[in-house]
Protein backbone atom coordinates (compact mmCIF):
# COMPACT_ATOMS: atom_id res chain seq x y z
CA UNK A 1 1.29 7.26 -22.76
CA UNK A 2 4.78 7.67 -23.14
CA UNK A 3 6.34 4.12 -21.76
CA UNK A 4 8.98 3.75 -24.70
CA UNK A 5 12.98 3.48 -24.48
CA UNK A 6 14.71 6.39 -26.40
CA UNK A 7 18.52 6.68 -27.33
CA UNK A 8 20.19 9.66 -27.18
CA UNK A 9 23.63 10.29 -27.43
CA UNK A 10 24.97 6.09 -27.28
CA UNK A 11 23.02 5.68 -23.85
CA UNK A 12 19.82 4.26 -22.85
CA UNK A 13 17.40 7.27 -21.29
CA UNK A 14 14.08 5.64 -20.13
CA UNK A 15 10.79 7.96 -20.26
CA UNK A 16 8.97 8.45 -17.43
CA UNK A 17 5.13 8.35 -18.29
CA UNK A 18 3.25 12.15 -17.80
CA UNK A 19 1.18 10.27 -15.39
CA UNK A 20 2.05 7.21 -12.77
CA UNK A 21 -0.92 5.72 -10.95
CA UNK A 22 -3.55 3.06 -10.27
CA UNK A 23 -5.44 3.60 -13.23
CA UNK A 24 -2.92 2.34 -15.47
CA UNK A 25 -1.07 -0.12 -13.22
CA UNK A 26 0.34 -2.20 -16.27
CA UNK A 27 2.06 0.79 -16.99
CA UNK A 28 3.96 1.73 -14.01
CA UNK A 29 4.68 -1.64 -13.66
CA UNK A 30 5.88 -2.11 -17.50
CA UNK A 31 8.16 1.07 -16.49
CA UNK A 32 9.14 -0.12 -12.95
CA UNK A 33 10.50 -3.53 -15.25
CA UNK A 34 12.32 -1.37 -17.20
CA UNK A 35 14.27 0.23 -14.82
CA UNK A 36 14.89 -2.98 -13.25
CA UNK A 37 16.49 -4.64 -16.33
CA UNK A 38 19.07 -1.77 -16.54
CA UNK A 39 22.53 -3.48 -16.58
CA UNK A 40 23.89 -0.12 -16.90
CA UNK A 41 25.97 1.43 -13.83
CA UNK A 42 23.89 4.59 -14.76
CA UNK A 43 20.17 4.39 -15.35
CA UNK A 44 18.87 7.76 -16.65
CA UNK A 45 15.21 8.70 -16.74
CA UNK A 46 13.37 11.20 -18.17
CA UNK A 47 11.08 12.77 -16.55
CA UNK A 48 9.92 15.85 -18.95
CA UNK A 49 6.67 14.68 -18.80
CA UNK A 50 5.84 13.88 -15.62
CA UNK A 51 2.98 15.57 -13.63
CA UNK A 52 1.09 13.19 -11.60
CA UNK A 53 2.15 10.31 -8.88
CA UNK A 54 -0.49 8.69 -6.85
CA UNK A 55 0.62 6.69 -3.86
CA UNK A 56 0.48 3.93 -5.49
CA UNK A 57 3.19 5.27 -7.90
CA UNK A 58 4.97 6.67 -5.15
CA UNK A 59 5.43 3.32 -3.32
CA UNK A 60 6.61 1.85 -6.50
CA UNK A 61 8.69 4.16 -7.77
CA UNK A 62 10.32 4.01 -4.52
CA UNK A 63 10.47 -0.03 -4.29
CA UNK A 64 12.16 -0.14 -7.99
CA UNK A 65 14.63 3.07 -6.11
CA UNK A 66 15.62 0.38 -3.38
CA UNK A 67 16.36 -2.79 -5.86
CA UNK A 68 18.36 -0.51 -8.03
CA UNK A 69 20.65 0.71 -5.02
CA UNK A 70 20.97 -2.35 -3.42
CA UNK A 71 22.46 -3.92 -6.89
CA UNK A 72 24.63 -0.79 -6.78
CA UNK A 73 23.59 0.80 -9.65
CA UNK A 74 22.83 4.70 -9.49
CA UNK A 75 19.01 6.75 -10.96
CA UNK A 76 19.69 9.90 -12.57
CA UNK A 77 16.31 11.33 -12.95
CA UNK A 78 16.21 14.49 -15.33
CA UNK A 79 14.30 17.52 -16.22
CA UNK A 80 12.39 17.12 -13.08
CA UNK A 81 9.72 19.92 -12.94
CA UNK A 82 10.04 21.91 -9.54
CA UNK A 83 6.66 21.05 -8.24
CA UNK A 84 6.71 16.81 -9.18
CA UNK A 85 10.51 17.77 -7.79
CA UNK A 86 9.52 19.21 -4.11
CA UNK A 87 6.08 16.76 -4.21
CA UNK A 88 8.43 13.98 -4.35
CA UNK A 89 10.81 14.99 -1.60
CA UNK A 90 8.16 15.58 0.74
CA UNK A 91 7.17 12.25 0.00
CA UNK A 92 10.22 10.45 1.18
CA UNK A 93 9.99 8.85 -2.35
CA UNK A 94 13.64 8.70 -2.74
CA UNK A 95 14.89 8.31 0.96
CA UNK A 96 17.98 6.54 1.45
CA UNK A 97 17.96 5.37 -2.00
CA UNK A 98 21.32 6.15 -4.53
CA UNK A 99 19.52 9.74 -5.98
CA UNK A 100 20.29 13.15 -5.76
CA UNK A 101 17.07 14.97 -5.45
CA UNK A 102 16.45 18.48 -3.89
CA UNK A 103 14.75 18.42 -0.41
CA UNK A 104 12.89 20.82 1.22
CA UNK A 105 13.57 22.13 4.72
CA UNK A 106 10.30 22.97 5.81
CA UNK A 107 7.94 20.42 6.21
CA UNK A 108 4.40 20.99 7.74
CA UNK A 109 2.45 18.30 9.97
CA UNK A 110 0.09 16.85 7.56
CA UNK A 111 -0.93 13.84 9.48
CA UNK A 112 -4.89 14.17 9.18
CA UNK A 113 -4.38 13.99 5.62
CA UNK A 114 -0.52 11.96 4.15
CA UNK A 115 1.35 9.20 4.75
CA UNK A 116 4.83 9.77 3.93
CA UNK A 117 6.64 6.67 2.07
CA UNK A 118 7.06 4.30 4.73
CA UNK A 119 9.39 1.07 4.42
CA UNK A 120 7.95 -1.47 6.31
CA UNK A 121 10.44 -4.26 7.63
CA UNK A 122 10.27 -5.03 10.60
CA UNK A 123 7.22 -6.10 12.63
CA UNK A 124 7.70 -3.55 15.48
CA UNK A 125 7.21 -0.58 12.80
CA UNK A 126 3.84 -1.66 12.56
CA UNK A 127 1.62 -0.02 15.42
CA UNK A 128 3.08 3.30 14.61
CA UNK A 129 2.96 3.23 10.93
CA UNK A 130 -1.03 1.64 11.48
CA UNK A 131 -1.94 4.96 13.63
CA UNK A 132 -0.75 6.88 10.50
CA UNK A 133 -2.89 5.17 8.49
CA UNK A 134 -5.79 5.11 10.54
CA UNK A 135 -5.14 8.97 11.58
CA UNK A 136 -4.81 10.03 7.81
CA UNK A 137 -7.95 8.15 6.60
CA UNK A 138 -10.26 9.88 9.45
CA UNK A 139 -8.50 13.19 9.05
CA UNK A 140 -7.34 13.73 12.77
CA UNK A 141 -3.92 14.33 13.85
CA UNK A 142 -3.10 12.46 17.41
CA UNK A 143 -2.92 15.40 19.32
CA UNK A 144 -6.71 16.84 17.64
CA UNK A 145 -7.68 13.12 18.92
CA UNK A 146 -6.91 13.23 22.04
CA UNK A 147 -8.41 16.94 22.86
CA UNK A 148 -11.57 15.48 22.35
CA UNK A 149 -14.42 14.11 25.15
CA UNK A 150 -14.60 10.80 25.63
CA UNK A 151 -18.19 9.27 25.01
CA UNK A 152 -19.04 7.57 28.58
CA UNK A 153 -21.02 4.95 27.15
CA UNK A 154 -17.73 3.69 25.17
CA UNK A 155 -15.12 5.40 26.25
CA UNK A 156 -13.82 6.25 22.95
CA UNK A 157 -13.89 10.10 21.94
CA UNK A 158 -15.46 10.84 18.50
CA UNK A 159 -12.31 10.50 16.53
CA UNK A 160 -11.16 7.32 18.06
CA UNK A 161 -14.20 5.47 17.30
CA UNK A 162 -12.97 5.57 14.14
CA UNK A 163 -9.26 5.57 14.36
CA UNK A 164 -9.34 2.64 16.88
CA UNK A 165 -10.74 -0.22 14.52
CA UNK A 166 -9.09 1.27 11.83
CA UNK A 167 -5.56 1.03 13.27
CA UNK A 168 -6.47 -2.56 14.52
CA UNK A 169 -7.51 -3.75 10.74
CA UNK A 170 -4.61 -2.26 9.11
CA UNK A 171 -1.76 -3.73 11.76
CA UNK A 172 -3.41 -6.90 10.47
CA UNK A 173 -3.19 -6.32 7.13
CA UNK A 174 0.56 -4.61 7.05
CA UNK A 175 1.81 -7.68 9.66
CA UNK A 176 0.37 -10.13 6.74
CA UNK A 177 2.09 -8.61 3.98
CA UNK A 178 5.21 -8.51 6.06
CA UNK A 179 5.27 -11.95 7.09
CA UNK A 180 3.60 -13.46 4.07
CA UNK A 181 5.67 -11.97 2.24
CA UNK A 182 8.74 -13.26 3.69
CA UNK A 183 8.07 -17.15 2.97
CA UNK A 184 9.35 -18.61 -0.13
CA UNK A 185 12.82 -17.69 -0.37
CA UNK A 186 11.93 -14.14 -0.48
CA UNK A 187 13.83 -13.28 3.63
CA UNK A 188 14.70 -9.55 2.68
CA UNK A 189 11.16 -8.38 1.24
CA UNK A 190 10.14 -5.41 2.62
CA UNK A 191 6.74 -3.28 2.23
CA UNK A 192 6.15 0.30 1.18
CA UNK A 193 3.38 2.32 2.63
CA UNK A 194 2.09 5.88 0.88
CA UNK A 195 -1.64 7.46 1.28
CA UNK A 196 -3.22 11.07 0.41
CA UNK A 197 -6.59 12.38 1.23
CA UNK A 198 -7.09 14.32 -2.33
CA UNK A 199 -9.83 16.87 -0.79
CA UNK A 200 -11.55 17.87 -4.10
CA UNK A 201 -12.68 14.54 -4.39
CA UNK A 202 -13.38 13.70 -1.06
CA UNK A 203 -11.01 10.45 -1.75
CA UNK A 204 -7.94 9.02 0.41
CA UNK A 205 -5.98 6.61 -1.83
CA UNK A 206 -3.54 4.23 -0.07
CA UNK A 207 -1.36 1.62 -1.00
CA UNK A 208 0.87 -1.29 0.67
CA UNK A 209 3.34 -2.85 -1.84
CA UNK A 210 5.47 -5.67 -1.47
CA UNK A 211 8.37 -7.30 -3.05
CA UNK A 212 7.83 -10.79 -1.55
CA UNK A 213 6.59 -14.19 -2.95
CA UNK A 214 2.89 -13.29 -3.79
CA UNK A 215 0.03 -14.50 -2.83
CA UNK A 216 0.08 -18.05 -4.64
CA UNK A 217 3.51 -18.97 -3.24
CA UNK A 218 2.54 -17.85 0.05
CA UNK A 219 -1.01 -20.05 -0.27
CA UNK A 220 -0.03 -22.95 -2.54
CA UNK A 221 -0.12 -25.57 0.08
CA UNK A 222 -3.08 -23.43 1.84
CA UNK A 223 -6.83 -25.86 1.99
CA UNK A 224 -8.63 -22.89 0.74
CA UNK A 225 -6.78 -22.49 -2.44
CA UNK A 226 -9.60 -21.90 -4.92
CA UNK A 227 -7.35 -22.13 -8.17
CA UNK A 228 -3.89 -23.06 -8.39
CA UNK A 229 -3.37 -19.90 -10.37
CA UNK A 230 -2.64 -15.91 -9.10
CA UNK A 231 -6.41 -14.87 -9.58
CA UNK A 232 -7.36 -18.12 -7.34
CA UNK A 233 -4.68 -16.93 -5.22
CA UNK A 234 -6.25 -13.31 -5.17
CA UNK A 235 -9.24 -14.62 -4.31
CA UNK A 236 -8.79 -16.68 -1.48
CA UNK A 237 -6.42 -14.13 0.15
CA UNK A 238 -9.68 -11.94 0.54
CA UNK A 239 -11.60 -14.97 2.55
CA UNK A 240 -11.62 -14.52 6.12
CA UNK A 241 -9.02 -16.34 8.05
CA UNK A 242 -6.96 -17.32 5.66
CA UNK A 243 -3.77 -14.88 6.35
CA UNK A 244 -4.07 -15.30 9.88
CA UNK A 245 -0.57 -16.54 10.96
CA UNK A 246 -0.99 -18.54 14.28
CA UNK A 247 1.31 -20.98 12.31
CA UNK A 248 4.01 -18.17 11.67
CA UNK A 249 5.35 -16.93 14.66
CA UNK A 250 8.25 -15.13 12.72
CA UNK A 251 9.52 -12.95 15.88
CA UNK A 252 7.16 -14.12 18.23
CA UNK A 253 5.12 -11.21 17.64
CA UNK A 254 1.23 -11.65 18.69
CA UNK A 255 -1.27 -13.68 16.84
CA UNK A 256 -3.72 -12.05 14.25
CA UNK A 257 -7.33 -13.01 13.28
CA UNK A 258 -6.12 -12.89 9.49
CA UNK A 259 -9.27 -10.55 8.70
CA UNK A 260 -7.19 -7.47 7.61
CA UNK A 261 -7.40 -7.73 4.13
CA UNK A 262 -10.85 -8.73 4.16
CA UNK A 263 -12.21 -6.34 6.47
CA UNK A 264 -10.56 -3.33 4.39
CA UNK A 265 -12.33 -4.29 1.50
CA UNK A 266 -15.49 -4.40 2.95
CA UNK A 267 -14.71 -1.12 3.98
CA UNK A 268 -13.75 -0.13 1.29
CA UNK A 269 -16.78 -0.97 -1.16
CA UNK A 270 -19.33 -0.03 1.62
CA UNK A 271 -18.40 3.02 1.72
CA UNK A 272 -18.55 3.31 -2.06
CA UNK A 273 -14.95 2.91 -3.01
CA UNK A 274 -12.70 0.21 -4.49
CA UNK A 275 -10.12 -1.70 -3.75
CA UNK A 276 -7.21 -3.07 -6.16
CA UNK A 277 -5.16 -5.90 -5.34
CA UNK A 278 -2.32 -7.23 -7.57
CA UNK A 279 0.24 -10.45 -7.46
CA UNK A 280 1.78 -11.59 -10.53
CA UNK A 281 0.21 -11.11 -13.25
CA UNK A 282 -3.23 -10.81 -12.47
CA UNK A 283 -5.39 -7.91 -10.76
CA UNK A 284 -8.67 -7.86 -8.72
CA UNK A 285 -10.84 -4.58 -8.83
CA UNK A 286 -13.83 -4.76 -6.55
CA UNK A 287 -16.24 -2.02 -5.83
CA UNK A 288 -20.09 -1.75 -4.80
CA UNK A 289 -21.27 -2.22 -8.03
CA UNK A 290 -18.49 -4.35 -10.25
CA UNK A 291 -16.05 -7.20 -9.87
CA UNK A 292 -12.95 -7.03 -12.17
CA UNK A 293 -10.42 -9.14 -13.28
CA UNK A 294 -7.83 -8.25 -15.45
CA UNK A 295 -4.54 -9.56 -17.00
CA UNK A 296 -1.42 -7.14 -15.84
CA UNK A 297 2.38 -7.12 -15.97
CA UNK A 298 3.97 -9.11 -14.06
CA UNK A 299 4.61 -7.54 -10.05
CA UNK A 300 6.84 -9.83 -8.14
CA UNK A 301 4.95 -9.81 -5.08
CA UNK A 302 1.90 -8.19 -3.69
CA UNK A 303 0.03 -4.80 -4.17
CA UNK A 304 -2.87 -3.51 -2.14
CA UNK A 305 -4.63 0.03 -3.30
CA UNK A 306 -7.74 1.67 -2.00
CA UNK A 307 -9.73 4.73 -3.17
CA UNK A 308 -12.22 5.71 -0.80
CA UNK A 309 -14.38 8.70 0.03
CA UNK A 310 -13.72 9.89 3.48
CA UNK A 311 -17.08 11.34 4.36
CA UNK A 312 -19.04 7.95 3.24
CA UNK A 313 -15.97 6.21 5.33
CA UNK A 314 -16.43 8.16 8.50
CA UNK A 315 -20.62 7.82 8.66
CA UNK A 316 -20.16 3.90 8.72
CA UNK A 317 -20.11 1.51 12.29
CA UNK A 318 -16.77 -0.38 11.42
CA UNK A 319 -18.09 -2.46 14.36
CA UNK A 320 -20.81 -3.58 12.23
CA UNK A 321 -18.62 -4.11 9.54
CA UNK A 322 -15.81 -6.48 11.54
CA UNK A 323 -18.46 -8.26 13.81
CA UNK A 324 -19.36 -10.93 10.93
CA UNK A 325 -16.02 -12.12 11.40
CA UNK A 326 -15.55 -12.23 14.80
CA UNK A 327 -18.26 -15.19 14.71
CA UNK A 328 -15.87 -18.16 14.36
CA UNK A 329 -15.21 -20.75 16.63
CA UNK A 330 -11.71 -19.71 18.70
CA UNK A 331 -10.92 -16.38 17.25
CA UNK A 332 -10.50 -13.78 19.76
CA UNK A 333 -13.56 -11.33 20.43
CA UNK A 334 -12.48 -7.86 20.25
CA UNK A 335 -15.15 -4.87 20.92
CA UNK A 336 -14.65 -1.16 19.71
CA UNK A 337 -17.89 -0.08 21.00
């Protein structure tokens, strides 16, 4: 992969690997770094090469965007091919960040099957940006959803049996990265949001990236704490009521059962998928059949990334799935069924 620094003509032009994703997170991070340790007024990037961004990438690549502006410094990226160029608009990769890029003026409702690069700072972003989610993993767009028939028994149509839970579990598990995220010094983190349903593989991929204090700042005084270390960290994040932030209160916003992250990788792996999670310099890969860990660049904060087939997805009872958890002693009992 092409991750090295070339000179050309006295200035610094960075390389932009031919392909940015979660299967070689050390080296979107190691180029994310790079970018990030730019003095220069001007950083220029080449990006000659470049012909696949996962959302993963995207959300990156737009996090490292953000730092650079807000220091004031300016991305020049070059020899952008017109495809990666219009894939990237429609992304909102680069919105409100210190780039010119070319933007198209037709864009089509694909909300059964994108999430557009959302920032994610404040908590009252969160139930719309969750129904996005939970709309683009099922494949329905709100207005499909609410055409449909209600089932009398539940009262849920066909589509919202699905999108209902789903949209519950994520607001859980973007409100935790929000206000976890926050604690440690770290006031002005923020969280970017980015999925795709790839149809030829029957596979959404979505990620939620952070730029906070990580998961073992966030737990270091926590009871749970299985290792004072970023894999213990990782770890206990994914035990069940550990996120939940009764103790927060940030904006007074309600109370979760801190089962988000948890939840989604059950999900996740029973439906025959993985999930990735990532804080400092370690990384978690779980799926049905394996448990991974794995020593990465460093990622000042926290980074969430699913791959999961949507037809295994949609023939599961998420009920089933959450009602483990909804066991303990004074946590709220919520029914989708």
């Amino acid at each position: 992969m092409l991750d090295s620094i070339k000179k050309q003509q006295n200035q610094t032009m960075l390389i932009i690997p031919s392909y940015l994703g979660a299967s070689n997170t050390t080296g979107l991070i190691n180029f994310s770094s790079q970018v990030l340790n730019q003095s220069n007024e001007v950083i220029n990037c080449d990006a000659s090469y470049l012909n696949f961004v996962d959302p993963l990438a995207l959300c990156i690549l737009s996090a490292t965007c953000h730092e650079v502006s807000s220091k004031g410094q300016k991305i020049n990226i070059l020899n952008l091919n017109d495809n990666m160029n219009s894939y990237l608009a429609r992304m909102d990769v680069f919105e409100n960040c210190n780039i010119d890029i070319q933007t198209t003026n037709q864009r089509h409702d694909r909300s059964d099957s994108l999430v557009e690069v959302c920032i994610l700072d404040d908590c009252s972003q969160i139930p719309k940006l969750s129904s996005q989610i939970a709309h683009a993993i099922v494949g329905q767009t709100p207005e499909s959803t609410g055409s449909q028939i209600p089932d009398e028994m539940t009262g849920y149509t066909e589509a919202e049996r699905l999108t209902v839970p789903i949209e519950y579990i994520f607001s859980e598990l973007l409100e935790n990265a929000l206000t976890h995220g926050k604690r440690g010094g770290f006031h002005e983190a923020s969280v970017w949001v980015a999925a795709q349903y790839y149809p030829k593989r029957d596979s959404i991929r979505l990620a939620i990236v952070d730029n906070g204090c990580g998961y073992l700042e966030t737990l270091q005084t926590h009871p749970q704490l299985i290792a004072r270390s970023h894999e213990g960290a990782i770890s206990t994040a994914l035990l069940p009521d550990v996120s939940c932030n009764n103790d927060l209160g940030l904006m007074g916003e309600s109370i979760n059962q801190g089962i988000g992250l948890t939840v989604v990788k059950d999900l996740a792996v029973s439906a025959g998928g993985t999930i990735s999670i990532i804080s400092g310099d370690r990384a978690l890969s779980k799926g049905a059949t394996h448990t991974r860990i794995s020593v990465n660049d460093n990622w000042q904060g926290s980074i969430v990334f699913l791959q999961v087939p949507r037809n295994s997805l949609k023939t599961l009872n998420i009920h089933e799935v959450i009602r483990p958890y909804q066991q303990h002693e004074d946590t709220p009992h919520i029914n989708f069924e």
